[in-house]
N, C-alpha and C. Protein backbone atom coordinates (compact mmCIF):
# COMPACT_ATOMS: atom_id res chain seq x y z
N UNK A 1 88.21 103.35 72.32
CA UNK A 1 89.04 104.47 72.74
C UNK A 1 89.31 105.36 71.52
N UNK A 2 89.29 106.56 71.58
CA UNK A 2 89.01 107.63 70.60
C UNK A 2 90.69 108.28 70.72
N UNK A 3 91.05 108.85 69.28
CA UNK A 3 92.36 109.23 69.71
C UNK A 3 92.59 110.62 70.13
N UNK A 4 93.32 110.82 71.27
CA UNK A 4 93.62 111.96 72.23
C UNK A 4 93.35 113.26 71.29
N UNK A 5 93.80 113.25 70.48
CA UNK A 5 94.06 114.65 69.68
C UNK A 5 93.30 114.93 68.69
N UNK A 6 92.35 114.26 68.81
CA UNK A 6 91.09 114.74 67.71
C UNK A 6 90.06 115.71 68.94
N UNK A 7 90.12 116.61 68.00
CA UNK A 7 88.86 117.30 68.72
C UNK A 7 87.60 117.83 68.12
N UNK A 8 86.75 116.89 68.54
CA UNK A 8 85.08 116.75 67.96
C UNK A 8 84.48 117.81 67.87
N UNK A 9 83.43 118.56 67.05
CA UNK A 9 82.83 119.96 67.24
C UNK A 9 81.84 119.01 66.72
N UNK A 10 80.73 119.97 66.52
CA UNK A 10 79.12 119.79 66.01
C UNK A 10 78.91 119.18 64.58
N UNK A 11 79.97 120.20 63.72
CA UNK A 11 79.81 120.34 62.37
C UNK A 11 80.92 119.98 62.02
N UNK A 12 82.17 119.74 62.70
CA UNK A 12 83.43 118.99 62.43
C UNK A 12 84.60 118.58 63.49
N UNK A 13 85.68 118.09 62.36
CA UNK A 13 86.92 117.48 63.79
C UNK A 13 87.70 118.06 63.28
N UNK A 14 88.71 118.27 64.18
CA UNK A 14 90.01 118.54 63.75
C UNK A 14 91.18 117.70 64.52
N UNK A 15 91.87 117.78 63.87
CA UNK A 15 93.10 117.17 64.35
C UNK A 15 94.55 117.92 64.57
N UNK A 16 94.50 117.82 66.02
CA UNK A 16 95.33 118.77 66.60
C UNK A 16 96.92 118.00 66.24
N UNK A 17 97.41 117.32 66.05
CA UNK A 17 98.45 117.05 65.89
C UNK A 17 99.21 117.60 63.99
N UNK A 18 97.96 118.05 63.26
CA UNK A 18 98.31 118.51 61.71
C UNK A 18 98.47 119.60 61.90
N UNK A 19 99.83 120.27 60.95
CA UNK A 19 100.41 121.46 60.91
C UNK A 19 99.34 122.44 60.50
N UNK A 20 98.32 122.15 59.37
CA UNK A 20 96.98 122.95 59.30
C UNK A 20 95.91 122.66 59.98
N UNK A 21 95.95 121.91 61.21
CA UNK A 21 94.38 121.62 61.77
C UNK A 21 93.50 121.33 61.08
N UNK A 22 93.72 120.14 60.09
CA UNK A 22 92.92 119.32 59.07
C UNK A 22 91.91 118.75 59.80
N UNK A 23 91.13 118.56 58.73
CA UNK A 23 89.44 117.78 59.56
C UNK A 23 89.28 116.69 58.54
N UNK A 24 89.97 115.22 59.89
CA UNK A 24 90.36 114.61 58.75
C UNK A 24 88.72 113.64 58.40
N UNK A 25 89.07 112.68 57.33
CA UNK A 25 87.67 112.51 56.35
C UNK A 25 87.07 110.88 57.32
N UNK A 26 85.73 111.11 56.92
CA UNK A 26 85.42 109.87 57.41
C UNK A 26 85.78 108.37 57.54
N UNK A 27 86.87 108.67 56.42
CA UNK A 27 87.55 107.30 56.16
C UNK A 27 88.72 107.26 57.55
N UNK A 28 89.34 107.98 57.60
CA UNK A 28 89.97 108.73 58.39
C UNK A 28 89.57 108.18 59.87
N UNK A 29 88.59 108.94 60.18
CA UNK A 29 88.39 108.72 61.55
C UNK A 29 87.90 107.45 61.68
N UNK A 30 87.08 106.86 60.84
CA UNK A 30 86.83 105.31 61.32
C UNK A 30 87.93 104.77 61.21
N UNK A 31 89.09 104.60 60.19
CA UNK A 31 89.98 103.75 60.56
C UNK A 31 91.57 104.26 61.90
N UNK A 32 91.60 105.16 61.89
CA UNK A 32 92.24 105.65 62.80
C UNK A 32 91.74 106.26 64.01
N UNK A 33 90.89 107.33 63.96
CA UNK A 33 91.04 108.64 64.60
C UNK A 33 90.20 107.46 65.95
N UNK A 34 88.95 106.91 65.33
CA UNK A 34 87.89 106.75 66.71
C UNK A 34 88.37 105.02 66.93
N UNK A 35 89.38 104.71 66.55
CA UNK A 35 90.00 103.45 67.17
C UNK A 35 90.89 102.80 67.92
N UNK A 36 91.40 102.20 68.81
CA UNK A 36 92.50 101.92 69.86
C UNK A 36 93.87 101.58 68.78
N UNK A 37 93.59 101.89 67.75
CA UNK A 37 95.34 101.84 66.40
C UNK A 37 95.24 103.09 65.99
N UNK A 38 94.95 104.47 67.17
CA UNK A 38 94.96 105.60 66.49
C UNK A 38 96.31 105.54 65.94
N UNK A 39 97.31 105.47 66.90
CA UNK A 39 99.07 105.49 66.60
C UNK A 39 99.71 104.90 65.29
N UNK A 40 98.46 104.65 64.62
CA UNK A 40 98.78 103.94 63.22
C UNK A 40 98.54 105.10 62.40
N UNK A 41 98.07 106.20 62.46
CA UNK A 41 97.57 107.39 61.89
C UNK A 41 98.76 107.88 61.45
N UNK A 42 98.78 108.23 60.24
CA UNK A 42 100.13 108.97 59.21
C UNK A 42 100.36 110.30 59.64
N UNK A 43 99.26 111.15 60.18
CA UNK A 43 98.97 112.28 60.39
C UNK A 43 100.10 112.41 62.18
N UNK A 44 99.64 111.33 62.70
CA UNK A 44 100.34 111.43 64.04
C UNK A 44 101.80 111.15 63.97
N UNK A 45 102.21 110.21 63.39
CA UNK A 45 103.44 109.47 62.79
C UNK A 45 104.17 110.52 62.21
N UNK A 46 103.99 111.34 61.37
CA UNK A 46 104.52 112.59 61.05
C UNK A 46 104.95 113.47 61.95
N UNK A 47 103.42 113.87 62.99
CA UNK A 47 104.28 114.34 63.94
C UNK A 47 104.90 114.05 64.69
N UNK A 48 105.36 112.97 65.42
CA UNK A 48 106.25 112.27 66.44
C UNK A 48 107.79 112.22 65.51
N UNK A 49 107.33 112.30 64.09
CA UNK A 49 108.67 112.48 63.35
C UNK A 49 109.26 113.53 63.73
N UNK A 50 108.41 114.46 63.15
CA UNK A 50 108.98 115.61 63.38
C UNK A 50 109.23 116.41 64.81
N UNK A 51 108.88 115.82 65.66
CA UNK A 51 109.52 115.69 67.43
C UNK A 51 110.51 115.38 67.55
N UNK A 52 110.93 114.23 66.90
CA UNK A 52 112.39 113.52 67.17
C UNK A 52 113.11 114.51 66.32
N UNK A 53 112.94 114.89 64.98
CA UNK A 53 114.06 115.81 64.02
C UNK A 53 114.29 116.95 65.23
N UNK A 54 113.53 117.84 65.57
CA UNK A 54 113.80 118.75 66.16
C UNK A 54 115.07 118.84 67.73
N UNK A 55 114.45 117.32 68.31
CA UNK A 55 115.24 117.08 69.34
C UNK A 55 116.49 117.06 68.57
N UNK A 56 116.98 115.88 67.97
CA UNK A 56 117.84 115.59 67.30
C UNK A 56 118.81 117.16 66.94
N UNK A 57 117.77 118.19 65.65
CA UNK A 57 118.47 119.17 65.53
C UNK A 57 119.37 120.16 66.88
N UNK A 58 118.40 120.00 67.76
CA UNK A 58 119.10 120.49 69.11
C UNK A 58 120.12 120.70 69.44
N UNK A 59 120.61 118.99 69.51
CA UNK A 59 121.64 118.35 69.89
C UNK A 59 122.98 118.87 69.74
N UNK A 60 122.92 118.90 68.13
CA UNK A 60 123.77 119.20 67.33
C UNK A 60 124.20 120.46 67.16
């Protein structure tokens, strides 16, 4: 299982969940991006962080 938010092109990936739409490195996608522990990805983890800050800021 490949992770949701990578999106494959010809000549590269990107990763829709990075604030710059980084294309992340081969190391990268074999250990995260194209594996069922995408959710282990720092890149994603960041953003779900920064989901919760925002809710959070809401609130308040």
């Amino acid at each position: 299982m490949e992770c949701p938010h990578l999106e494959t092109g010809r000549k590269v990936n990107v990763c829709n969940v990075s604030l710059t739409m980084m294309s992340p490195s081969i190391y990268e996608t074999n250990v995260y991006c194209a594996t069922e522990e995408y959710y282990r990805c720092p890149i994603l983890l960041a953003h779900t962080l920064r989901l919760d800050t925002e809710d959070v800021e809401r609130v308040q």
